[in-house]
N, C-alpha and C. Protein backbone atom coordinates (compact mmCIF):
# COMPACT_ATOMS: atom_id res chain seq x y z
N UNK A 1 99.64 74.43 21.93
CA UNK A 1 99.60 75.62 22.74
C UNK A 1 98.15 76.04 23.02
N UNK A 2 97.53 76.12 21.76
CA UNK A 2 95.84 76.24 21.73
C UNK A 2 94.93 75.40 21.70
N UNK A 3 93.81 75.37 21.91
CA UNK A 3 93.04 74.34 21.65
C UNK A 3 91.88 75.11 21.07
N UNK A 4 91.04 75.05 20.02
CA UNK A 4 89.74 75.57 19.40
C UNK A 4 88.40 75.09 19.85
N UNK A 5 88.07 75.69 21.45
CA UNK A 5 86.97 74.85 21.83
C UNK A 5 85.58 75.66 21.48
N UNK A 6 85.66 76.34 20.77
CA UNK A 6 84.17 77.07 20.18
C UNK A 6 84.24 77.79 18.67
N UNK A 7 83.57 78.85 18.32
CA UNK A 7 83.54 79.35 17.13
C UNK A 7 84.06 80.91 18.12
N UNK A 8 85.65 81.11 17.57
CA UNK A 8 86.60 82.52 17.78
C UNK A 8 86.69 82.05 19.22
N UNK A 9 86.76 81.25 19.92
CA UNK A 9 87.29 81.03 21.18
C UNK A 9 88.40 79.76 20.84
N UNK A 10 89.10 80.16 21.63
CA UNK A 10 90.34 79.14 22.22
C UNK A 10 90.76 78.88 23.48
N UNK A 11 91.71 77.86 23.96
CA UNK A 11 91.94 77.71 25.36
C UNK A 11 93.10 77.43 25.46
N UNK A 12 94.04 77.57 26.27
CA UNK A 12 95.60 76.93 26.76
C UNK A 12 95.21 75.66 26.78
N UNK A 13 96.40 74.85 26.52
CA UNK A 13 96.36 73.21 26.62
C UNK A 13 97.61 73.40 27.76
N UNK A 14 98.14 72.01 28.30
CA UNK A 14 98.82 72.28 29.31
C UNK A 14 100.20 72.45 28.93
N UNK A 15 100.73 72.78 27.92
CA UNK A 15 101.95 73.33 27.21
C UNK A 15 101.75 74.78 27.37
N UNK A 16 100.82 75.36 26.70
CA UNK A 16 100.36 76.49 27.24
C UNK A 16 100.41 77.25 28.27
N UNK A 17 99.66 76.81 29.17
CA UNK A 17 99.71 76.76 30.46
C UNK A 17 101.08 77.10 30.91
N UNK A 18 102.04 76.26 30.86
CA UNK A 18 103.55 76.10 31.46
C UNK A 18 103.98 77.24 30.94
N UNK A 19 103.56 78.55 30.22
CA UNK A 19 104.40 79.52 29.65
C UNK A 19 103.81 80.95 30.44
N UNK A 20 102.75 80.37 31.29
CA UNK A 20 102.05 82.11 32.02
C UNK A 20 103.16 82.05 32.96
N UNK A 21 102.84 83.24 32.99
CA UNK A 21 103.82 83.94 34.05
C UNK A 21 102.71 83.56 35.50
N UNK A 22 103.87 83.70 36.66
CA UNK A 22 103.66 83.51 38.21
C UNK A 22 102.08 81.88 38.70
N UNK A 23 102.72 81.16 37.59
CA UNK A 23 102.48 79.32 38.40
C UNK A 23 103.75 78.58 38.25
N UNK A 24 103.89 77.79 39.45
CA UNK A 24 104.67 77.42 39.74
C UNK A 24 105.06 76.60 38.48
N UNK A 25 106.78 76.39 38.25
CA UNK A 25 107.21 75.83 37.46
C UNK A 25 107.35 76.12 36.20
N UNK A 26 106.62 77.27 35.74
CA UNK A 26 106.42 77.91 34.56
C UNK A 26 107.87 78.08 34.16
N UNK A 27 107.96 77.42 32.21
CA UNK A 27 108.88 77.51 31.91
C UNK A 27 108.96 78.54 30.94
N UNK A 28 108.31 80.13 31.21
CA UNK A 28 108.50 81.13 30.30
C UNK A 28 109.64 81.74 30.71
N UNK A 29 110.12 81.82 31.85
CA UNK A 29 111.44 82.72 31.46
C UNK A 29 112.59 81.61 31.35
N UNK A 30 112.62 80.57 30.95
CA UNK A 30 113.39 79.51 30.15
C UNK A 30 113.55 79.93 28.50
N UNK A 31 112.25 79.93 28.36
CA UNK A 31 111.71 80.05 26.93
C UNK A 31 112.61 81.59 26.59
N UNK A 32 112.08 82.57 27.55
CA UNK A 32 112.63 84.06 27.26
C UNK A 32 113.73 83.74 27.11
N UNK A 33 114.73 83.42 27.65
CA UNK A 33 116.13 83.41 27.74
C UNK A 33 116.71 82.85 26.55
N UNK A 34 116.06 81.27 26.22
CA UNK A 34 116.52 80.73 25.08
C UNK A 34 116.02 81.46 23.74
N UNK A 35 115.36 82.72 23.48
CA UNK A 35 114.98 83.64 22.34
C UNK A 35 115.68 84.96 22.10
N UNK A 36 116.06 85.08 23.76
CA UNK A 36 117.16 86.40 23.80
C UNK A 36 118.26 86.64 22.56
N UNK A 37 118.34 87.37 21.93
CA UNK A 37 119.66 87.32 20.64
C UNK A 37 120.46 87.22 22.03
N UNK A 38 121.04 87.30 22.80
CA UNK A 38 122.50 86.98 23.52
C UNK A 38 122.55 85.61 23.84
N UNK A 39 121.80 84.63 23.68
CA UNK A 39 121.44 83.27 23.93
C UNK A 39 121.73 82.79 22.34
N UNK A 40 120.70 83.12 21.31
CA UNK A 40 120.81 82.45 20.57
C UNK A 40 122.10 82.56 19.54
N UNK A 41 122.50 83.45 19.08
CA UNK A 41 123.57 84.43 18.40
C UNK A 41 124.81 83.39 18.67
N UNK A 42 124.71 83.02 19.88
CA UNK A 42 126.55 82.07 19.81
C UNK A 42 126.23 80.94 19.05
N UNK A 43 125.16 80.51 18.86
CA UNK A 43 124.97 79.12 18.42
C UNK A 43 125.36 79.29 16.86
N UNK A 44 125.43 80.46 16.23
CA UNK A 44 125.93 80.59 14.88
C UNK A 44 127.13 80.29 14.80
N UNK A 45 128.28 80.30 15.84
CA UNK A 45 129.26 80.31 15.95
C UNK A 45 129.98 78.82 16.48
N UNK A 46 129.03 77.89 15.93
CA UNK A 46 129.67 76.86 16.38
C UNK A 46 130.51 76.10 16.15
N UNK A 47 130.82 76.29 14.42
CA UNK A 47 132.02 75.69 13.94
C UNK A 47 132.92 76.31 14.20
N UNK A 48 133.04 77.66 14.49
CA UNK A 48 134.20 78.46 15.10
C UNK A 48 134.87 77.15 16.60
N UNK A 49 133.85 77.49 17.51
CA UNK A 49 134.39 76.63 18.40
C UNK A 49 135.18 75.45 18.26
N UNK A 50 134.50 74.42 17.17
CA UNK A 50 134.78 72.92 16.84
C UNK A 50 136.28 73.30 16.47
N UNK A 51 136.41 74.24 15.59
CA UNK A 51 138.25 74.37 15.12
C UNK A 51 138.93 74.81 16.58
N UNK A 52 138.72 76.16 16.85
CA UNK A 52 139.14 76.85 17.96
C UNK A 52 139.30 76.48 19.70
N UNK A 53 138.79 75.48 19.80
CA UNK A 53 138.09 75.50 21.40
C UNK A 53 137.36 76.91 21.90
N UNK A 54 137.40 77.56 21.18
CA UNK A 54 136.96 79.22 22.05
C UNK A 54 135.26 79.04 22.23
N UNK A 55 135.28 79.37 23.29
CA UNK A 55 133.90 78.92 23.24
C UNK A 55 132.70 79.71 22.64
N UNK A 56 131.51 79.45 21.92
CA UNK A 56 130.72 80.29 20.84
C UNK A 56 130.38 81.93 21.88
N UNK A 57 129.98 81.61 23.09
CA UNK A 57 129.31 83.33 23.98
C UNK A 57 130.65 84.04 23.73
N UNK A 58 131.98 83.67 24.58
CA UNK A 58 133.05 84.22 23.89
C UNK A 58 133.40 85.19 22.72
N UNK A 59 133.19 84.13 21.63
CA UNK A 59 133.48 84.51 20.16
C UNK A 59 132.27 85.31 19.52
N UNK A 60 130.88 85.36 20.29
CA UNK A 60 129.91 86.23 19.66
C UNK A 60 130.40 87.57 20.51
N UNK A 61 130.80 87.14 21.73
CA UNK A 61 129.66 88.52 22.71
C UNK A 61 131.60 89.48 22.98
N UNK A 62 132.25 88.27 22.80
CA UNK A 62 134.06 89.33 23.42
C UNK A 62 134.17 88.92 24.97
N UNK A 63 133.28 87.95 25.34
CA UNK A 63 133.11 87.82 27.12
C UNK A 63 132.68 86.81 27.07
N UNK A 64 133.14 85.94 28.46
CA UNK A 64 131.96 84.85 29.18
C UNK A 64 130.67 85.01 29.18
N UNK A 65 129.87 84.43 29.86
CA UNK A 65 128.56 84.34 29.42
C UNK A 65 128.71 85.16 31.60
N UNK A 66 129.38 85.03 32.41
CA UNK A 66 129.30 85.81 33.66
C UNK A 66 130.10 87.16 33.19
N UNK A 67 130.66 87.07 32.66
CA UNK A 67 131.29 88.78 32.47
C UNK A 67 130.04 89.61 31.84
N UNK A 68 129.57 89.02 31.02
CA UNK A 68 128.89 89.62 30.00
C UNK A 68 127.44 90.16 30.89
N UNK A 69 126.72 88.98 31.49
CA UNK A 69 125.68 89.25 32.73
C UNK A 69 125.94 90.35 32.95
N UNK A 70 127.46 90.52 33.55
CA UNK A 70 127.55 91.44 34.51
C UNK A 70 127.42 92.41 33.69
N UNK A 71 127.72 92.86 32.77
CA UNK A 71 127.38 94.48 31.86
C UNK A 71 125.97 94.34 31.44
N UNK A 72 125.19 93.61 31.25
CA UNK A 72 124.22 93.60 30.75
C UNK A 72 122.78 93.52 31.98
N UNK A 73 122.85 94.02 32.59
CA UNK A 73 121.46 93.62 33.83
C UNK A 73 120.18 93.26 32.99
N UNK A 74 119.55 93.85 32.00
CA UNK A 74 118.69 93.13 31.79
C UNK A 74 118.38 91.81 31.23
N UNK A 75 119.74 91.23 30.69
CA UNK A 75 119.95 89.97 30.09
C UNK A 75 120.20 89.60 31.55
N UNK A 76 120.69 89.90 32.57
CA UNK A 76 121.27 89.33 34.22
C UNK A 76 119.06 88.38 34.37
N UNK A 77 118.82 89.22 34.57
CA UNK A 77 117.21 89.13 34.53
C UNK A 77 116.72 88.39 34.36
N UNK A 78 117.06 88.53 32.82
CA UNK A 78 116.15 87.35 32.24
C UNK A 78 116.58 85.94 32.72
N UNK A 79 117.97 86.17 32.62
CA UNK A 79 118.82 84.90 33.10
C UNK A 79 119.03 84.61 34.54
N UNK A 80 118.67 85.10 35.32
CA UNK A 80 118.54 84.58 36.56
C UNK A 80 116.77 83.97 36.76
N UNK A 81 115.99 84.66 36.19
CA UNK A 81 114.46 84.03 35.83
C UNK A 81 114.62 83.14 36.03
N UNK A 82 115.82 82.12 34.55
CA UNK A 82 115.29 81.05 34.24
C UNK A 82 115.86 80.13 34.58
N UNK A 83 117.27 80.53 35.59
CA UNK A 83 117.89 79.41 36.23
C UNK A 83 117.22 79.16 37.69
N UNK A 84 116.06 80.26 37.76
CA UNK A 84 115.15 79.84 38.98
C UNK A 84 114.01 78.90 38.60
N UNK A 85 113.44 79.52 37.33
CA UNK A 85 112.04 79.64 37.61
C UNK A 85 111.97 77.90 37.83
N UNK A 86 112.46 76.30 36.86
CA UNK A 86 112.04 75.44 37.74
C UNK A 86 113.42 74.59 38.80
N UNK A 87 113.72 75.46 39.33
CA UNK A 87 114.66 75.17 40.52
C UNK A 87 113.68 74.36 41.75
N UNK A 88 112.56 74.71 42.37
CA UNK A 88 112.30 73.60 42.93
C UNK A 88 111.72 72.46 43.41
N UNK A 89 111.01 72.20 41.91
CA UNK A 89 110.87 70.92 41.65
C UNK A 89 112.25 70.01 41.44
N UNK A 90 113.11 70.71 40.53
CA UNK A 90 114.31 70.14 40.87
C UNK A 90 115.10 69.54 42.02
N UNK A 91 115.24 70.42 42.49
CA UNK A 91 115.82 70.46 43.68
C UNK A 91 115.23 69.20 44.79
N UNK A 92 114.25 69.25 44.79
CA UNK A 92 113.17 68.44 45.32
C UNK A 92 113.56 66.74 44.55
N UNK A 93 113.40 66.77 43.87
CA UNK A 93 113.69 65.60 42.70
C UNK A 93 115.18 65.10 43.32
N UNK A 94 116.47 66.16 43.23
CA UNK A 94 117.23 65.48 43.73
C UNK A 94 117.60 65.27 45.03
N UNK A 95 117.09 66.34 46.00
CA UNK A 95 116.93 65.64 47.61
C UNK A 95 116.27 64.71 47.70
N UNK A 96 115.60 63.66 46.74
CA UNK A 96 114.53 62.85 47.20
C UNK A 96 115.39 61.67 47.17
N UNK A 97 116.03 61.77 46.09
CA UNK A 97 116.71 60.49 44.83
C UNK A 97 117.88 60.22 45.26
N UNK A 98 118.72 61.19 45.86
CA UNK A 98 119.99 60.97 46.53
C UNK A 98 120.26 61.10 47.74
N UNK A 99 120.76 60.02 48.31
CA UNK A 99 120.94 59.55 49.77
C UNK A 99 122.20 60.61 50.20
N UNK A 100 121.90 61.70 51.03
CA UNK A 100 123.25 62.77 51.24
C UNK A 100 123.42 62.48 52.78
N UNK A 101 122.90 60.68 53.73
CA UNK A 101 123.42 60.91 54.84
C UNK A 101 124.43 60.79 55.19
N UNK A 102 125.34 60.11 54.35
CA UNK A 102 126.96 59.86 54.50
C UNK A 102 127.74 60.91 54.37
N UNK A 103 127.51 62.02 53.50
CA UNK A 103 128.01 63.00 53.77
C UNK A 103 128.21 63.61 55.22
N UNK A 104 128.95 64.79 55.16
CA UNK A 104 128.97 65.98 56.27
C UNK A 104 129.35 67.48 55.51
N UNK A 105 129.22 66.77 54.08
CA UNK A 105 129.74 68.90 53.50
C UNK A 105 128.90 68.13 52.15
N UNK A 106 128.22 69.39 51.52
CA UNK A 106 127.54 69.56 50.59
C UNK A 106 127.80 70.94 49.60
N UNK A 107 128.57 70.54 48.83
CA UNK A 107 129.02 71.72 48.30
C UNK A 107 128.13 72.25 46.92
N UNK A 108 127.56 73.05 46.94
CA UNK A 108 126.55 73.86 45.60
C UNK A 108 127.65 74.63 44.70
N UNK A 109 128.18 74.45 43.63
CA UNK A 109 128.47 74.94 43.01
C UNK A 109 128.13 75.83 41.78
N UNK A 110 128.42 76.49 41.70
CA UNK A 110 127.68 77.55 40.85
C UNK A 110 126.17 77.57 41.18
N UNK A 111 125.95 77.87 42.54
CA UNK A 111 124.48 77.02 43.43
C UNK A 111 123.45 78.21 43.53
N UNK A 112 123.86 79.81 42.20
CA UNK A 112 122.85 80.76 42.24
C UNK A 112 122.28 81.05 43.82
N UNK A 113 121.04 81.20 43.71
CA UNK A 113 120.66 81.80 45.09
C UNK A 113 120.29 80.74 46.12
N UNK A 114 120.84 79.32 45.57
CA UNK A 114 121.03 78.64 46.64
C UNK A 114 119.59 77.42 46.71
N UNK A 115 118.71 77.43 46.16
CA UNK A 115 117.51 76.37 46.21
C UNK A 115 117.84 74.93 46.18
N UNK A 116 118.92 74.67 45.78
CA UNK A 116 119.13 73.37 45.87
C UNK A 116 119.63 72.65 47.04
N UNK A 117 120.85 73.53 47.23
CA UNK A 117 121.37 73.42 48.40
C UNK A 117 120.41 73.41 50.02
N UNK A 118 119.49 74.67 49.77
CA UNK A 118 118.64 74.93 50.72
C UNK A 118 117.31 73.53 50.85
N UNK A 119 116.86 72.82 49.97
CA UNK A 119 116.48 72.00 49.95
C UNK A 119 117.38 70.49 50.45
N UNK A 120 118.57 70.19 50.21
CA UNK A 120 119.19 69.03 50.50
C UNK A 120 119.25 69.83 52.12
N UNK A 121 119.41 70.91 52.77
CA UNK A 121 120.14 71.04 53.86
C UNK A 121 118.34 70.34 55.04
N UNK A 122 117.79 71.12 54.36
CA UNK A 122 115.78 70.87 55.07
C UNK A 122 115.66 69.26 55.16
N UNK A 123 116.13 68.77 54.10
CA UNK A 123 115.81 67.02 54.14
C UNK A 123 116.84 66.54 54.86
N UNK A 124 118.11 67.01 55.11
CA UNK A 124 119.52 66.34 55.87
C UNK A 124 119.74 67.36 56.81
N UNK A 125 119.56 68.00 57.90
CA UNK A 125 119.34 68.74 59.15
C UNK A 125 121.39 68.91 59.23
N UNK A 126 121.83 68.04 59.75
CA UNK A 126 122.71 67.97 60.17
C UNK A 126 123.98 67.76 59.22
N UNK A 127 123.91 68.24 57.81
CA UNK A 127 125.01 68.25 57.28
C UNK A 127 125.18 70.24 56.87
N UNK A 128 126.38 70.33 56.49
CA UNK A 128 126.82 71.50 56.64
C UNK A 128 126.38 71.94 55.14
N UNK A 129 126.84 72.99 55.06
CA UNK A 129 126.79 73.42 53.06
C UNK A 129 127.48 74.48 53.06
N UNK A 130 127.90 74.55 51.49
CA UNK A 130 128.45 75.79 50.72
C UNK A 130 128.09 76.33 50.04
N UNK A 131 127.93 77.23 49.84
CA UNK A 131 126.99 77.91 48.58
C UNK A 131 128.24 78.54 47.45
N UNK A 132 128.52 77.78 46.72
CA UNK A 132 129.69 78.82 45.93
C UNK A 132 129.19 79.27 44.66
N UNK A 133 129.27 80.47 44.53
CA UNK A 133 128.57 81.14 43.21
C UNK A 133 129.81 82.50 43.59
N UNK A 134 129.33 83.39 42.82
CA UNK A 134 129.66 84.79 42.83
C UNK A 134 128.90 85.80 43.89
N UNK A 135 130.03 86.76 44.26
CA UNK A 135 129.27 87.26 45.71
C UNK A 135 128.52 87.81 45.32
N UNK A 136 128.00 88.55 44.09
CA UNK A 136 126.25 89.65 44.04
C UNK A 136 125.35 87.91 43.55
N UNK A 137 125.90 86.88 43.42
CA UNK A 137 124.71 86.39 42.76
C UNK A 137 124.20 85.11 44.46
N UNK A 138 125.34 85.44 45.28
CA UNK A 138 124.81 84.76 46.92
C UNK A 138 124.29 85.86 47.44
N UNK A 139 124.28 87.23 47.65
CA UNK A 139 123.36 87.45 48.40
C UNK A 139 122.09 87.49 47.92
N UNK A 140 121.72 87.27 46.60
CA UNK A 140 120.19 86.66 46.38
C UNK A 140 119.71 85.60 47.31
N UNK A 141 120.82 84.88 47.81
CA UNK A 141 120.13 83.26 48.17
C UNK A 141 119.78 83.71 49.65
N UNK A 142 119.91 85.17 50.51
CA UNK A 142 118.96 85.54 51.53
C UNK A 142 117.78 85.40 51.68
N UNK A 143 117.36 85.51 50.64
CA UNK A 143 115.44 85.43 50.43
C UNK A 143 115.73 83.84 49.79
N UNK A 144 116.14 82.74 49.55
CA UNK A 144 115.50 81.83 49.82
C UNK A 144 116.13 80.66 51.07
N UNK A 145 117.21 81.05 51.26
CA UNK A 145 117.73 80.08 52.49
C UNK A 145 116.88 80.44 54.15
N UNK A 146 116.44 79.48 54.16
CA UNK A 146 115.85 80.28 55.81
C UNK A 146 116.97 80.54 56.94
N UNK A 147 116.59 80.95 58.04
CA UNK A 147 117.77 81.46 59.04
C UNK A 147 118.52 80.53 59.73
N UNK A 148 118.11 79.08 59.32
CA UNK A 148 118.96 78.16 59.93
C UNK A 148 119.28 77.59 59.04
N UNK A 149 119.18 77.68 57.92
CA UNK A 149 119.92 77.10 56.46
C UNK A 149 121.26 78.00 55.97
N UNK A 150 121.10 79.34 56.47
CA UNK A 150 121.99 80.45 56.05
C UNK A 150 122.67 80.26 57.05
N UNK A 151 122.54 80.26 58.05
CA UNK A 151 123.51 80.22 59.28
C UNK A 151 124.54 78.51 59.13
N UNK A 152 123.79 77.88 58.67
CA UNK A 152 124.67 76.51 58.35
C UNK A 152 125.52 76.15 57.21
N UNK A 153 125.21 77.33 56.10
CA UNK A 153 125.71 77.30 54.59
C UNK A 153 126.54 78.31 54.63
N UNK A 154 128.29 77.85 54.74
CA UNK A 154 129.27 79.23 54.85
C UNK A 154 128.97 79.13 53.28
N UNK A 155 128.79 80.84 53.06
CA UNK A 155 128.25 81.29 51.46
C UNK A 155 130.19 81.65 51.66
N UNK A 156 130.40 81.08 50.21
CA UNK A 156 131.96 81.09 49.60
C UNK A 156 132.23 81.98 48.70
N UNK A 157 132.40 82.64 48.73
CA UNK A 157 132.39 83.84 47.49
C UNK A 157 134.55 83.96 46.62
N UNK A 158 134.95 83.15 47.28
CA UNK A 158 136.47 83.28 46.53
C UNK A 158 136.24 82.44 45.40
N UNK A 159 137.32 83.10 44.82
CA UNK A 159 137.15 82.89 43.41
C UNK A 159 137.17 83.69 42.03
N UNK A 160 136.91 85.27 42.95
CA UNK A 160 136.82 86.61 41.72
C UNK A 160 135.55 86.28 41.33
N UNK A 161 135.36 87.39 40.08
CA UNK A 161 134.30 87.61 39.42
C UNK A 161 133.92 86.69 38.30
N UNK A 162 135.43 86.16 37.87
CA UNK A 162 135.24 85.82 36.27
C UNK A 162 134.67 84.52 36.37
N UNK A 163 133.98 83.86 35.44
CA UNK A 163 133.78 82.15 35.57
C UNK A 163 134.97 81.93 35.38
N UNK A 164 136.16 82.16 34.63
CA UNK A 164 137.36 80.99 34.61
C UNK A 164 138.42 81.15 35.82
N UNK A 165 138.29 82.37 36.59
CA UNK A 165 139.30 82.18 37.81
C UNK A 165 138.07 81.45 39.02
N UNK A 166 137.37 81.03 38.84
CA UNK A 166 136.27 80.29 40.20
C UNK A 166 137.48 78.89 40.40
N UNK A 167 137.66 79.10 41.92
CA UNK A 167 138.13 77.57 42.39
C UNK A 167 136.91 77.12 43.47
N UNK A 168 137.54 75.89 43.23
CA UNK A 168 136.34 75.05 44.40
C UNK A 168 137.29 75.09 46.15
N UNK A 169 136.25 75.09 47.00
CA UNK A 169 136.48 75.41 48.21
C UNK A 169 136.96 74.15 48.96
N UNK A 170 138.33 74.38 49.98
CA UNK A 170 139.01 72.97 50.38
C UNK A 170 137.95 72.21 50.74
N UNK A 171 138.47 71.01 50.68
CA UNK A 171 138.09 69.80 51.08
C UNK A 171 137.19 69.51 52.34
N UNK A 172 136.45 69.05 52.68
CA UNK A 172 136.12 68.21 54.19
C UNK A 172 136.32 66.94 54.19
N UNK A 173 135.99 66.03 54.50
CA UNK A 173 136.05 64.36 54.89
C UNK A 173 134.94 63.84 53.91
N UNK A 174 133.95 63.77 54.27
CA UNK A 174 133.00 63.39 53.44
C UNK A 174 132.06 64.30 52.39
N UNK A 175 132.87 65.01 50.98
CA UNK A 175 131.95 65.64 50.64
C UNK A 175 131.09 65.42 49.11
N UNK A 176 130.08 66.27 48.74
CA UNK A 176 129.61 65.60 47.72
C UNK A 176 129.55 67.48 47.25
N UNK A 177 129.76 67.56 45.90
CA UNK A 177 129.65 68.57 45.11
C UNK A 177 128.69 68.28 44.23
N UNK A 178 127.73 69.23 44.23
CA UNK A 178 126.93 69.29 43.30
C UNK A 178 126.33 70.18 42.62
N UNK A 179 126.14 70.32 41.36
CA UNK A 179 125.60 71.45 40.00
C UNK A 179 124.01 70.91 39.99
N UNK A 180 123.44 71.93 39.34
CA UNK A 180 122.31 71.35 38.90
C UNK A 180 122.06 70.31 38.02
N UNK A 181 123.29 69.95 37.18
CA UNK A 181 123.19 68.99 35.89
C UNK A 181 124.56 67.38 36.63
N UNK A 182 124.63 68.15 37.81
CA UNK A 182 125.29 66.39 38.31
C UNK A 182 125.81 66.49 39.67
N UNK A 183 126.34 65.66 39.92
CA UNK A 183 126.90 64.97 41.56
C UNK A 183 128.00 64.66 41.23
N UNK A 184 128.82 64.94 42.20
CA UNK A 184 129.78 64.09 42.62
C UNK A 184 130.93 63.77 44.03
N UNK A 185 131.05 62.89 43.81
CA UNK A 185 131.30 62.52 45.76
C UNK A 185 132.93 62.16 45.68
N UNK A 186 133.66 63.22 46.64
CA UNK A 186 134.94 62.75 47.04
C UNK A 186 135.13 62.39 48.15
């Protein structure tokens, strides 16, 4: 984190570095989130799960980990931080790596304010998108979809509030669904 380059002076090393606030990619509100007691606290609860299936946020908090957001705004905060803060290098990484011209629908699931999506739509002009998340957590993705990315991405908001009533949005011909942690093509 430090480095001792004098007598009572020190310096960031580039681990360091990655934890200031406002440079790009900075993984401090990652870090914040994963220190939050509402983050860490379920993980006590994990043999509960292994017997139960119930899942540990559940069995700590009495809620999903989206119900719970929703009563809690400043945990909403922290946790929307850090499912941004490195969104788009990501994003970037996988518009680069995956060929989306065969497609014609690109579906973002649980696709937050939309950076991923908004990135595959900039590199592939002519395929359509969905943005499916929860309706207060799509109109965030105004400030990052530009006006011809928003106008091309019907934002999907069915589904309710809860994470376990979310369905995925019908079908097109060629589509590919994708999370931040995978792909997949029907």
């Amino acid at each position: 984190m430090l480095d001792k380059v004098g007598p009572r002076r020190f310096a960031l090393t580039p681990v360091g570095a990655g934890l200031r606030t406002g440079v790009p990619g900075s993984l401090r509100p990652a870090v914040l989130l994963l220190l939050d007691e509402s983050h860490w606290r379920p993980w006590g609860h994990l043999l509960h799960t292994v017997r139960t299936g119930e899942t540990t946020f559940h069995h700590a908090h009495g809620a999903g980990l989206f119900d719970y957001l929703a009563g809690h705004p400043e945990v909403a905060t922290v946790f929307n931080a850090a499912m941004t803060g490195n969104s788009p290098a990501h994003a970037r990484l996988v518009a680069a790596t995956y060929d989306f011209s065969r497609m014609s629908l690109v579906v973002d699931v649980g696709g937050g304010r939309g950076r991923l999506l908004a990135t595959i739509l900039e590199r592939y002009p002519r395929l359509r998108g969905i943005l499916f998340d929860q309706p207060h957590v799509i109109e965030g993705a105004r400030q990052i979809l530009s006006a011809e990315a928003w106008s091309a991405a019907a934002s999907s908001s069915e589904g309710a509030s809860s994470e376990r009533s979310r369905r995925v949005p019908p079908a097109a011909q060629r589509r590919c669904f994708v999370t931040r942690a995978a792909l997949w093509i029907s």
